[in-house]
N, C-alpha and C. Protein backbone atom coordinates (compact mmCIF):
# COMPACT_ATOMS: atom_id res chain seq x y z
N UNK A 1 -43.23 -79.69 3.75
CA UNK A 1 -42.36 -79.09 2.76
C UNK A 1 -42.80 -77.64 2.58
N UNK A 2 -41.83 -76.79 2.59
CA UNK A 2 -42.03 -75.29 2.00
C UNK A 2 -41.25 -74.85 1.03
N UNK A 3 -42.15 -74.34 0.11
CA UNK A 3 -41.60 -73.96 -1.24
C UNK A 3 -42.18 -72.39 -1.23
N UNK A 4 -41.40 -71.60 -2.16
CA UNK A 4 -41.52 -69.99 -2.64
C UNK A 4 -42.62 -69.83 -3.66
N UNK A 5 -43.42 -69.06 -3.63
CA UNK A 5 -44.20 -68.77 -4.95
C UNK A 5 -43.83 -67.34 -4.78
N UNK A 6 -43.15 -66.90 -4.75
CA UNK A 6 -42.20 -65.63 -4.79
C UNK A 6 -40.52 -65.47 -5.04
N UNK A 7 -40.08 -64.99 -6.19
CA UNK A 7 -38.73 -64.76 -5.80
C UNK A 7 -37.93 -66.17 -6.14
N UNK A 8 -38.11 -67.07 -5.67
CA UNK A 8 -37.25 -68.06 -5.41
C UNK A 8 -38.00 -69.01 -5.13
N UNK A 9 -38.83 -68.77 -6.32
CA UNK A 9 -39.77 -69.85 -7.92
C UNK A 9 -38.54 -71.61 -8.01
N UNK A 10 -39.36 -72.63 -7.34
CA UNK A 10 -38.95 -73.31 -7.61
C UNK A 10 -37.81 -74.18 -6.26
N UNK A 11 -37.63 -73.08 -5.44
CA UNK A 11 -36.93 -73.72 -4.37
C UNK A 11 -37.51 -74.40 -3.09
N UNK A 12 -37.21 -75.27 -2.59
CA UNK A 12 -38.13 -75.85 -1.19
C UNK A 12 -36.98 -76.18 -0.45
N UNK A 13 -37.50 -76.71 1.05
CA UNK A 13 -36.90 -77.00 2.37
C UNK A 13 -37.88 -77.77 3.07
N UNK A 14 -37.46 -78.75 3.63
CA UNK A 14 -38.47 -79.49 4.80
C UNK A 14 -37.57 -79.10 5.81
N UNK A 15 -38.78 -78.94 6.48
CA UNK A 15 -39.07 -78.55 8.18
C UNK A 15 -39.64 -79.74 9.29
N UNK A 16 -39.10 -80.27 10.15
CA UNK A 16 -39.22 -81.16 11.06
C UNK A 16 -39.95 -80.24 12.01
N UNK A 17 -40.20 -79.30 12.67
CA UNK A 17 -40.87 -78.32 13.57
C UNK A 17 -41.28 -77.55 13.06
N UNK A 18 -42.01 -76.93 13.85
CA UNK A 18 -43.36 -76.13 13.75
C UNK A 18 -42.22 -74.72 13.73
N UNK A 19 -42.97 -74.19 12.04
CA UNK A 19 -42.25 -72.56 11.92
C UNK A 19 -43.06 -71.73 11.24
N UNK A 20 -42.88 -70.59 11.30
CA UNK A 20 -44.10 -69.34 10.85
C UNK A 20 -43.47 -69.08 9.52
N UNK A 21 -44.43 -68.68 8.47
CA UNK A 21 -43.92 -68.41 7.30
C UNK A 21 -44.92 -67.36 6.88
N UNK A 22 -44.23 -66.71 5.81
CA UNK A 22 -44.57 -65.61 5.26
C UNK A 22 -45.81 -65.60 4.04
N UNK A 23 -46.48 -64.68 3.85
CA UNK A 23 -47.15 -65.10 2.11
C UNK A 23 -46.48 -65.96 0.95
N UNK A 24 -45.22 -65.34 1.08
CA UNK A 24 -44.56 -65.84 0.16
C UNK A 24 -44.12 -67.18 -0.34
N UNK A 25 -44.39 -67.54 0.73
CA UNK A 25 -43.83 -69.20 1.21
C UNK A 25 -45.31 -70.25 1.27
N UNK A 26 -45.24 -71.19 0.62
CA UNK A 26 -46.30 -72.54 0.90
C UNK A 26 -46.17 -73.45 2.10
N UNK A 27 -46.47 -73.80 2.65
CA UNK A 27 -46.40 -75.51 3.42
C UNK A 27 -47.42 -76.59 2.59
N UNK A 28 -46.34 -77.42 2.24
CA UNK A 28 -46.98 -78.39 1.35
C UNK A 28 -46.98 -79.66 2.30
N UNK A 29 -48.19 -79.84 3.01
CA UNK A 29 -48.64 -81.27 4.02
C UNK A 29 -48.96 -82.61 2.80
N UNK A 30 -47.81 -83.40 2.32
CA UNK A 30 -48.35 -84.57 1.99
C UNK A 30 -49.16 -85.30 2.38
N UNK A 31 -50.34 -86.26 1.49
CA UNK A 31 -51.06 -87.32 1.97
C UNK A 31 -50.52 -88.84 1.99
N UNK A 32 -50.82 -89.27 1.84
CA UNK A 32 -50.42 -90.87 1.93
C UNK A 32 -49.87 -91.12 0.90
N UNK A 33 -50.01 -90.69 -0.05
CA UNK A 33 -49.47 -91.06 -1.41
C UNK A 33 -48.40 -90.83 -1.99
N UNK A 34 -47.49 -89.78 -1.53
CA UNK A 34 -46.39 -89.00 -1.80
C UNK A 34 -45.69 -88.92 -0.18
N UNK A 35 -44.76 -88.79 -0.57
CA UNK A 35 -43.27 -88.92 0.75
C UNK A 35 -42.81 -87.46 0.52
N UNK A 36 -42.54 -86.67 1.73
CA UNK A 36 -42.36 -85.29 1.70
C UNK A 36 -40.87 -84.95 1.27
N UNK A 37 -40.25 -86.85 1.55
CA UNK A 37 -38.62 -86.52 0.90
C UNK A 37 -38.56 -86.28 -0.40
N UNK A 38 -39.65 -87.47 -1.03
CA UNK A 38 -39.48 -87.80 -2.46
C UNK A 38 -39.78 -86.04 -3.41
N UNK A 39 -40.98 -85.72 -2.44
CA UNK A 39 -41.66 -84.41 -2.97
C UNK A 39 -40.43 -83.30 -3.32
N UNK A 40 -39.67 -83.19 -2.31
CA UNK A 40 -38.35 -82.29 -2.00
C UNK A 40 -37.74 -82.40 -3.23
N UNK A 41 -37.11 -83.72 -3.35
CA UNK A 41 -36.28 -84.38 -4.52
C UNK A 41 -37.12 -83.92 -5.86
N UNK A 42 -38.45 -83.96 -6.18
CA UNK A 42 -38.89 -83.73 -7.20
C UNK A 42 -38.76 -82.30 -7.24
N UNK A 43 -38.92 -80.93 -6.25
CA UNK A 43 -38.85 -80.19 -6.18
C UNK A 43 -37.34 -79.06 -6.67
N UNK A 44 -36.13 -80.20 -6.34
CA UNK A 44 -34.86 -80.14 -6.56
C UNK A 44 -34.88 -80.33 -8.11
N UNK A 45 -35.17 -81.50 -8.61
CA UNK A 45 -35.07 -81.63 -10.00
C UNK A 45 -36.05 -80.99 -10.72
N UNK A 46 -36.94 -80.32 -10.51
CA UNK A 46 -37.73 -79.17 -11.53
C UNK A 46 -38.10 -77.80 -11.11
N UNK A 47 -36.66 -77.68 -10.52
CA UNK A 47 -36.55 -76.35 -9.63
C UNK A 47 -36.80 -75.24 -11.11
N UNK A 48 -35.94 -75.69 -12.10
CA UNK A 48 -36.06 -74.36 -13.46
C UNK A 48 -37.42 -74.68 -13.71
N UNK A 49 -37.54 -75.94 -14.34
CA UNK A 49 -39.70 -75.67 -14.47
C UNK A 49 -39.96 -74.57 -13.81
N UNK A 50 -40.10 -74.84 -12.51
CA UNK A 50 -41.26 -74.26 -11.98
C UNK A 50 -40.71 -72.89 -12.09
N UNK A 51 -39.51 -72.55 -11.75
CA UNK A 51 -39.14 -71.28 -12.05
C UNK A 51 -39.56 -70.37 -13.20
N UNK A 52 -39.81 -71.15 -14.53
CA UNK A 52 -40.06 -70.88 -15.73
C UNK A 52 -41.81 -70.61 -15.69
N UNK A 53 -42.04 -71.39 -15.07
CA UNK A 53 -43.63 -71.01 -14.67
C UNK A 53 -44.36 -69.49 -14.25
N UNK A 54 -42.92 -69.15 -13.42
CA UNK A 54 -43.25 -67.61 -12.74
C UNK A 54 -43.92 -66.62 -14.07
N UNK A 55 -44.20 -65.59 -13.30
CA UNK A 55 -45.00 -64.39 -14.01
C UNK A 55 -44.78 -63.34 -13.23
N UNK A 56 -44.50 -62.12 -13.81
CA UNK A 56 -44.47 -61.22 -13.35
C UNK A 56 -43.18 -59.99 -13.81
N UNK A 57 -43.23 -58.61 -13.96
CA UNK A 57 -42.42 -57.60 -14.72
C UNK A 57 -40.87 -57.32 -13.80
N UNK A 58 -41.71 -57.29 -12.62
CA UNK A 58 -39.97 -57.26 -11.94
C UNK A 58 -40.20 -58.24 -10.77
N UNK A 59 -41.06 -58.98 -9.77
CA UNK A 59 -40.95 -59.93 -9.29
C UNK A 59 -41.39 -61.37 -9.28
N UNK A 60 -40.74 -62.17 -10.27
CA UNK A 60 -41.05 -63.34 -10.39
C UNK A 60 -42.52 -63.99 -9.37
N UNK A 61 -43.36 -64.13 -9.60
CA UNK A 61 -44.46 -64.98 -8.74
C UNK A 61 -45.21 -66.38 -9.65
N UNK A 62 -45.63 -67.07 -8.84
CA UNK A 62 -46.76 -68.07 -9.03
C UNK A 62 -47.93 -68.71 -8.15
N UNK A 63 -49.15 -68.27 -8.69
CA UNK A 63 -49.81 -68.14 -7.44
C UNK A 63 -50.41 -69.67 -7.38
N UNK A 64 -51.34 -69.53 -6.17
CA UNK A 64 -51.21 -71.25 -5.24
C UNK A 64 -52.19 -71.70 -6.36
N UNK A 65 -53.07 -71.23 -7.15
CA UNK A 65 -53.85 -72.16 -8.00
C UNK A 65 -52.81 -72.86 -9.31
N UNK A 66 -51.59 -72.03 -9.11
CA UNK A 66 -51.00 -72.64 -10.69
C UNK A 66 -49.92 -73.51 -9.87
N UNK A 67 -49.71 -73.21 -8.68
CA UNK A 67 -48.96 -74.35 -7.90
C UNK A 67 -49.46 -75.79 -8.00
N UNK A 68 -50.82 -75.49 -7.67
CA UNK A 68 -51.57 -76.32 -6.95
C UNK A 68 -51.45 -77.51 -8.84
N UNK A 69 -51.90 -76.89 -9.71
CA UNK A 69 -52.12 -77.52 -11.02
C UNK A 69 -50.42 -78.43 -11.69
N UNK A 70 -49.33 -78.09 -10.79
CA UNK A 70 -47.83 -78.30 -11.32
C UNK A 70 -48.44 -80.61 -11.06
N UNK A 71 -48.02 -80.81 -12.58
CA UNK A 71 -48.03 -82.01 -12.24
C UNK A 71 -46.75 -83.15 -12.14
N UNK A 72 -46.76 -83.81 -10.93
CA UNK A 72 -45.71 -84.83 -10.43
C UNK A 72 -45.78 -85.72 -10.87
N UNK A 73 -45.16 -86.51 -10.99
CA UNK A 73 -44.71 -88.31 -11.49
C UNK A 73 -44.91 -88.88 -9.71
N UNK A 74 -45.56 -89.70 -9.99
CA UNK A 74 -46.20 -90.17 -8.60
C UNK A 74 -45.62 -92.31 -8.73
N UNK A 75 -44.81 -92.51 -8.72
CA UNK A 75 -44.34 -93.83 -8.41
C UNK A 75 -44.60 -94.92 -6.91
N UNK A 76 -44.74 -95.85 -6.82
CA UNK A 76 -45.43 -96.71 -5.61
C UNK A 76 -44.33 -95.84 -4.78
N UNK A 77 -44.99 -95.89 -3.18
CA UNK A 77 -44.22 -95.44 -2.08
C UNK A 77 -43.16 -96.30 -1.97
N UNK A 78 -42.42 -97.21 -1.81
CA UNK A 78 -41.60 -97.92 -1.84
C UNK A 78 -40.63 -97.22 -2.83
N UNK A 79 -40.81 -97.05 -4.22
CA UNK A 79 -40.10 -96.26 -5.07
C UNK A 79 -39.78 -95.24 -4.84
N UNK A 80 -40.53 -94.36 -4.33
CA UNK A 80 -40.67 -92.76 -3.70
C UNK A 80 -39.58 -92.62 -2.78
N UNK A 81 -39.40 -93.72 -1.74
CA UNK A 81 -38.66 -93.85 -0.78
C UNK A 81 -36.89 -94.29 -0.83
N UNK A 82 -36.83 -95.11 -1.96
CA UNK A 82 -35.92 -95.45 -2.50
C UNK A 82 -34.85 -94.48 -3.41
N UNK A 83 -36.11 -93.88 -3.99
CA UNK A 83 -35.59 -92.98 -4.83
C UNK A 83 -35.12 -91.38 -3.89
N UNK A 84 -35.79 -90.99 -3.03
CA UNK A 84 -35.42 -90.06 -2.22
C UNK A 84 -34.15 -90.56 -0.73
N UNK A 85 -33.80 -91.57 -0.52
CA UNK A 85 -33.06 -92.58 -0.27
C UNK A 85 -31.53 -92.17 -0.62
N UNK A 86 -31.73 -92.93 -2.02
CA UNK A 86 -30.34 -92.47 -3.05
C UNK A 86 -30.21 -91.56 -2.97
N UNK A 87 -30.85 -90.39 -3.13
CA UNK A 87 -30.99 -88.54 -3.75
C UNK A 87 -30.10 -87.79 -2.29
N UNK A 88 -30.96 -88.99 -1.24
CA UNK A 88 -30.55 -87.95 0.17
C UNK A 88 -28.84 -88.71 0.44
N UNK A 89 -28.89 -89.63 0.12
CA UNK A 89 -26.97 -90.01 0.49
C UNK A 89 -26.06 -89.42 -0.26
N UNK A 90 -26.56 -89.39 -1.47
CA UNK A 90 -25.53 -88.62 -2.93
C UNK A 90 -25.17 -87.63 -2.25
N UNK A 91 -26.18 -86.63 -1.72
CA UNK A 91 -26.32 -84.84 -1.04
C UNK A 91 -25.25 -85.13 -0.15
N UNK A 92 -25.31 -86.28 0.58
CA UNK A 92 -24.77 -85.94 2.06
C UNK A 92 -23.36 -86.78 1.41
N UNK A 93 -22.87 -87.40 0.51
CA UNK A 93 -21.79 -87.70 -0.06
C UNK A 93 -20.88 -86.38 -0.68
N UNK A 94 -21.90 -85.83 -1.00
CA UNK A 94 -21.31 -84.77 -2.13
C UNK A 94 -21.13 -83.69 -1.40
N UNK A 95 -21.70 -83.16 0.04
CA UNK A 95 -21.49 -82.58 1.61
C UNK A 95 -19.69 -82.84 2.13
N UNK A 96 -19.82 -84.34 2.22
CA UNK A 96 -18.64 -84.46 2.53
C UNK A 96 -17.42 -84.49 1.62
N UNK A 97 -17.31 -84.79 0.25
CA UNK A 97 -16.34 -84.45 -0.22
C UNK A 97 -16.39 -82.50 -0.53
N UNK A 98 -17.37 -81.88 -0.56
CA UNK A 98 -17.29 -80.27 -0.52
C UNK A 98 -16.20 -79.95 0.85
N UNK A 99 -16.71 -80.66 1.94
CA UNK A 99 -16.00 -80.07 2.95
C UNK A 99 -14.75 -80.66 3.04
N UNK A 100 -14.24 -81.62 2.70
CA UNK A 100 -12.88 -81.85 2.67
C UNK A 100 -11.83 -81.11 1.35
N UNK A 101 -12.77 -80.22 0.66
CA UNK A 101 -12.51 -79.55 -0.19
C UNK A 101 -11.63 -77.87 0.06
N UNK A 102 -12.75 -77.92 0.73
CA UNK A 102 -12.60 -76.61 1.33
C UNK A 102 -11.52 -77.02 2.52
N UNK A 103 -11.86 -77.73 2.92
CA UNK A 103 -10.49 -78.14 4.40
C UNK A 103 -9.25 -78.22 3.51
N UNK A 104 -8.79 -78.57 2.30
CA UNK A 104 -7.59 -79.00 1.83
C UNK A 104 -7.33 -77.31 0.87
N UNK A 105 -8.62 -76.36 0.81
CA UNK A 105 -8.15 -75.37 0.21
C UNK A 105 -7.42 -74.25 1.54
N UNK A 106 -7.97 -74.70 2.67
CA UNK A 106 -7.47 -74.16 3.85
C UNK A 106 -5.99 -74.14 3.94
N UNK A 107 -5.84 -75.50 3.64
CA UNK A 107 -4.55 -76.00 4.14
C UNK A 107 -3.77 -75.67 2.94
N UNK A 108 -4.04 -75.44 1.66
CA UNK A 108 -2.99 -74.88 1.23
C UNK A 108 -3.11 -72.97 0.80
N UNK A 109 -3.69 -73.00 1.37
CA UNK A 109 -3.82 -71.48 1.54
C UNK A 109 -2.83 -70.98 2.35
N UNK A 110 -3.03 -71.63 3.80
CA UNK A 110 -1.65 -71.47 4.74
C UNK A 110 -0.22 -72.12 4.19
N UNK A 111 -0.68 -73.19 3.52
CA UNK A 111 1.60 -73.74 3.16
C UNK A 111 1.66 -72.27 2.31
N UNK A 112 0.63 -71.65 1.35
CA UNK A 112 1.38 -70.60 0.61
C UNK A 112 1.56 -69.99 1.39
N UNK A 113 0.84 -69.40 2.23
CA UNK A 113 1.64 -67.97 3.29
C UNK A 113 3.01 -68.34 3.84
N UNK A 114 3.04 -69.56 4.25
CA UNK A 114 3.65 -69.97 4.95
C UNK A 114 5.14 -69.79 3.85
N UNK A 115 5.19 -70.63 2.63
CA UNK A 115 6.20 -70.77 1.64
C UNK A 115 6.22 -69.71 0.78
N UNK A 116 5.33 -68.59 0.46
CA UNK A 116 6.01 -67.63 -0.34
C UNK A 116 6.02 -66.46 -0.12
N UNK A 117 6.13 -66.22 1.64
CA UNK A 117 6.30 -64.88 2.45
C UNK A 117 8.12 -64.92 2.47
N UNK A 118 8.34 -63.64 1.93
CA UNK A 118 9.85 -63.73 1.88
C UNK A 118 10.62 -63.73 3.07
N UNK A 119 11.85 -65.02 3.03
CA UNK A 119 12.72 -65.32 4.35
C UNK A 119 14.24 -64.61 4.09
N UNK A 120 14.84 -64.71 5.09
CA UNK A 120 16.36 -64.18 5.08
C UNK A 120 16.76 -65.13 4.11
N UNK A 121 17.59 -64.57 3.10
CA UNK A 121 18.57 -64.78 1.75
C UNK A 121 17.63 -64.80 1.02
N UNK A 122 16.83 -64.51 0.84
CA UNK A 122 15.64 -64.36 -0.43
C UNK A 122 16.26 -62.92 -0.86
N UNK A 123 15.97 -62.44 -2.11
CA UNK A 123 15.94 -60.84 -2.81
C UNK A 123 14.62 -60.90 -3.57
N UNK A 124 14.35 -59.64 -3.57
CA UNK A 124 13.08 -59.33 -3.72
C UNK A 124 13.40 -58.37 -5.34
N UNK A 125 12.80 -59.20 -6.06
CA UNK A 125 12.89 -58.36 -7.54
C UNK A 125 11.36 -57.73 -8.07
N UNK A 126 11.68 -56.78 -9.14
CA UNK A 126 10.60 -56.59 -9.58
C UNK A 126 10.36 -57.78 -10.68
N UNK A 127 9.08 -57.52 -11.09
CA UNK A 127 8.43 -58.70 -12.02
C UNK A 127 9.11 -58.41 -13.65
N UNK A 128 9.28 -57.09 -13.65
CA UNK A 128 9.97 -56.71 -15.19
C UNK A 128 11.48 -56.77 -15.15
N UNK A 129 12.18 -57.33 -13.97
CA UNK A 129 13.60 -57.93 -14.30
C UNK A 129 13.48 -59.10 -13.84
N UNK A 130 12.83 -59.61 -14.14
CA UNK A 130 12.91 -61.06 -13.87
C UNK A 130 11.89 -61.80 -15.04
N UNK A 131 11.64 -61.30 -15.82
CA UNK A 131 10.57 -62.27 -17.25
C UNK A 131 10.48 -61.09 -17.94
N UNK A 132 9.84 -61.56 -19.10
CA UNK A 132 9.76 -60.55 -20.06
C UNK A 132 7.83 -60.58 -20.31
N UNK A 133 7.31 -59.72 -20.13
CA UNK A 133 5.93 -59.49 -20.52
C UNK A 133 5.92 -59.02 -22.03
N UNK A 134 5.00 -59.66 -22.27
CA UNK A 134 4.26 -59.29 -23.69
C UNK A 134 2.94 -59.17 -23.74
N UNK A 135 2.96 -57.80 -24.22
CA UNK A 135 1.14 -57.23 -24.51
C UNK A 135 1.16 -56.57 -25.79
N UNK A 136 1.86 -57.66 -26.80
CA UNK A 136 1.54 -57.27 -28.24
C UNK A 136 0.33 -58.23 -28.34
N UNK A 137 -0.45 -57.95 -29.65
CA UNK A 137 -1.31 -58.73 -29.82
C UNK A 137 -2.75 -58.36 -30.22
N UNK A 138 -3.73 -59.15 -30.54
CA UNK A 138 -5.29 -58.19 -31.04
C UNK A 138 -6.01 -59.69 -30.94
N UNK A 139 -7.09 -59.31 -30.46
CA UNK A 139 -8.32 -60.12 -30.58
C UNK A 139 -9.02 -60.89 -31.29
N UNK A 140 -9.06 -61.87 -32.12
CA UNK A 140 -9.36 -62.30 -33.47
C UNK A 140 -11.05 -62.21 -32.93
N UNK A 141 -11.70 -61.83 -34.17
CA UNK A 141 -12.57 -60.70 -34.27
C UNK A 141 -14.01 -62.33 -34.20
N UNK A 142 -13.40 -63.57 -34.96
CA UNK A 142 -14.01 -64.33 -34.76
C UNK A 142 -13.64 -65.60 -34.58
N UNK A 143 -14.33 -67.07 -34.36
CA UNK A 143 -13.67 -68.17 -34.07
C UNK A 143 -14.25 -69.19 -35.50
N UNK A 144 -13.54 -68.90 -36.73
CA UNK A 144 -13.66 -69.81 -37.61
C UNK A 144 -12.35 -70.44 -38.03
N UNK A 145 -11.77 -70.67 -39.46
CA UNK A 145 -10.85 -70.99 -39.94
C UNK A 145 -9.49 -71.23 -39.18
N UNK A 146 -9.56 -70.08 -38.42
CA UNK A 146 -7.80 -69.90 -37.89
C UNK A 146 -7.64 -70.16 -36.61
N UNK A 147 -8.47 -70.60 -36.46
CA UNK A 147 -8.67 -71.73 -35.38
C UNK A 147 -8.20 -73.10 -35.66
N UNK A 148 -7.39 -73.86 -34.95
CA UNK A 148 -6.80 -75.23 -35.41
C UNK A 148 -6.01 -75.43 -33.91
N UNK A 149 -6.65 -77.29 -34.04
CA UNK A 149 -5.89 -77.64 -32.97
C UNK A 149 -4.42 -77.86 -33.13
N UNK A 150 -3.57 -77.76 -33.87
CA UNK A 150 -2.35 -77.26 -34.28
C UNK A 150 -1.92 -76.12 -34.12
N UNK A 151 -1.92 -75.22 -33.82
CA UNK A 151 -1.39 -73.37 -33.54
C UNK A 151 -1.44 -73.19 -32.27
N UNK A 152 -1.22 -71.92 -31.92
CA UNK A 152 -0.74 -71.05 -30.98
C UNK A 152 -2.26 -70.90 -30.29
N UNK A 153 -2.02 -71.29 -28.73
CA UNK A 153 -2.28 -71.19 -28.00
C UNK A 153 -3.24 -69.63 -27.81
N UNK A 154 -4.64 -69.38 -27.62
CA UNK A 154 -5.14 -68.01 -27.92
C UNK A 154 -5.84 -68.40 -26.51
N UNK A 155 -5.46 -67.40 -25.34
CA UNK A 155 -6.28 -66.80 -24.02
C UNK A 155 -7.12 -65.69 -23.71
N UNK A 156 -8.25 -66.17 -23.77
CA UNK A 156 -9.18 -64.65 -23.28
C UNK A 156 -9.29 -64.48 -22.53
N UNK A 157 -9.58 -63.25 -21.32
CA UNK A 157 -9.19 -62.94 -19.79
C UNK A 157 -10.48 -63.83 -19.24
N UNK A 158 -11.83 -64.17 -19.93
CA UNK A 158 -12.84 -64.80 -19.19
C UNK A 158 -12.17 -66.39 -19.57
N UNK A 159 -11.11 -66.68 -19.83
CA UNK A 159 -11.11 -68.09 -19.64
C UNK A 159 -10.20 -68.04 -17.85
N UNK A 160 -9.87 -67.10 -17.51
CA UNK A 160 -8.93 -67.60 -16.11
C UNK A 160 -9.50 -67.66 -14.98
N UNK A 161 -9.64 -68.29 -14.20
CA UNK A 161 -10.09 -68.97 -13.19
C UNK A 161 -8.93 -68.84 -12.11
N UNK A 162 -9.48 -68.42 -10.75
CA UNK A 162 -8.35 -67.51 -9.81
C UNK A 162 -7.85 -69.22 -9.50
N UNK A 163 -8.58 -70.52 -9.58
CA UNK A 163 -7.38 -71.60 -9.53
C UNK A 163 -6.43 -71.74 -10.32
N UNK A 164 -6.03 -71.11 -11.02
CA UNK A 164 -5.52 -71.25 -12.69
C UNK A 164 -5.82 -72.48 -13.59
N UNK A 165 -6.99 -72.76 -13.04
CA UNK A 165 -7.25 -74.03 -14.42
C UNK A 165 -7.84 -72.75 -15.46
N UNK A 166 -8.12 -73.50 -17.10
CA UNK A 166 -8.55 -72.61 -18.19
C UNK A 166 -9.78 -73.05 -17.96
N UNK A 167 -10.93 -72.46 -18.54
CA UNK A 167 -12.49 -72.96 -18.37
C UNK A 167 -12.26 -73.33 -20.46
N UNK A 168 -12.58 -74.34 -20.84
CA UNK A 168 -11.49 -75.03 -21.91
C UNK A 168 -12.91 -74.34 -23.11
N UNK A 169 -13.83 -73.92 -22.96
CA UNK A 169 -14.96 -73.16 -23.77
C UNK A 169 -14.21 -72.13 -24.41
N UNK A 170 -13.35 -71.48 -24.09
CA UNK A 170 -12.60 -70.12 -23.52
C UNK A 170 -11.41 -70.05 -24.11
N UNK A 171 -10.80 -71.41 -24.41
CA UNK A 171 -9.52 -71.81 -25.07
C UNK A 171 -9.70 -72.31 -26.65
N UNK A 172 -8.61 -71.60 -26.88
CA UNK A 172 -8.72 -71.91 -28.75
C UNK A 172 -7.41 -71.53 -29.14
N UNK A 173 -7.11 -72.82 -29.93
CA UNK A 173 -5.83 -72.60 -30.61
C UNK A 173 -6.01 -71.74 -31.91
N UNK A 174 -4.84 -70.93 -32.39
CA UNK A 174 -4.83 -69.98 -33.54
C UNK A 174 -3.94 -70.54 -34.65
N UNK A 175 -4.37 -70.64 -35.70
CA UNK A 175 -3.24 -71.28 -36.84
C UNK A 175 -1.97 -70.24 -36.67
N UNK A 176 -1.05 -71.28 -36.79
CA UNK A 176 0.37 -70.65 -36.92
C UNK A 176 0.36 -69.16 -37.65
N UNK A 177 -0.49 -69.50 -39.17
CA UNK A 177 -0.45 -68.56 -40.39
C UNK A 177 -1.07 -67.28 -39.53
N UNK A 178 -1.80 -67.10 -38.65
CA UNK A 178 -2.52 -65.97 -38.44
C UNK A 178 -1.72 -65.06 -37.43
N UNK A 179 -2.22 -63.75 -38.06
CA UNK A 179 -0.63 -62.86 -37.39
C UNK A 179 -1.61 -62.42 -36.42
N UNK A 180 -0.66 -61.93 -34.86
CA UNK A 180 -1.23 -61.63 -33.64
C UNK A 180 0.11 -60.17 -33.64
């Protein structure tokens, strides 16, 4: 296993072959007692720990004696194995629905080119004869009272998301009573 005590506090990778590494970088050779998967997995889940561990004014470090002191939850090998087991199918589950993700954002990336590149008998309008925009309006200065899940719908530009879902933190209804 190789982990950062530089920079990128908290991250690791196992290596099946022989590779050269920098200062920056550890090779952590397990003994009998610990599984280099399970180690990984623990490494994954207290990636902010150890991150939080770092020291330093502008480049995060932790040096190999305070590495060396980071203490693990050490469970029978059988457990270790089990548990890094589950951890490694979830990854490679959660691999494959990412990439069929991205394959289905492919595919409709092209039907849009495909469906809203303008064809013969289409007309091409501007956006201000065809809807009416409105940019009346002011910022409510805070989120107490006039706030109600009953009122008018209130959008801040950090709630839009280029999918157009709302990020719903971001969304807040405005009492009817409150003037915009």
């Amino acid at each position: 296993l190789i982990t950062s005590t530089r920079m990128a506090l908290g991250k690791a990778v196992i290596y099946n072959v022989d590779v050269s590494i920098n200062q920056d970088l550890k090779a952590i050779y397990t003994n009998s007692n610990i599984t280099t998967e399970y180690l990984y997995c623990w490494f994954q889940f207290s990636a902010k720990k150890i991150e939080d561990l770092g020291s330093g004014s502008t480049v995060m470090g932790l040096s190999l004696t305070e590495l060396k002191k980071i203490k693990i939850p050490l469970p029978p090998l059988p457990e270790q194995t089990a548990i890094a087991t589950v951890l490694s199918d979830t990854d490679k589950l959660l691999q494959a629905i990412e990439k069929k993700i991205a394959k289905k954002r492919l595919i409709k990336q092209g039907a849009m080119q495909e469906l809203l590149r303008p064809k013969k008998g289409w007309v091409e309008k501007s956006l201000g004869e065809e809807s009416e925009l409105i940019t009346k309006g002011t910022t409510p200065t805070s989120i107490g009272r006039e706030f109600t899940t009953n009122g008018i719908n209130f959008i801040k530009v950090e709630s839009l998301k280029a999918n157009g879902i709302f990020k719903s933190e971001m969304f807040a209804h405005i009492d009817s009573d409150t003037n915009l």
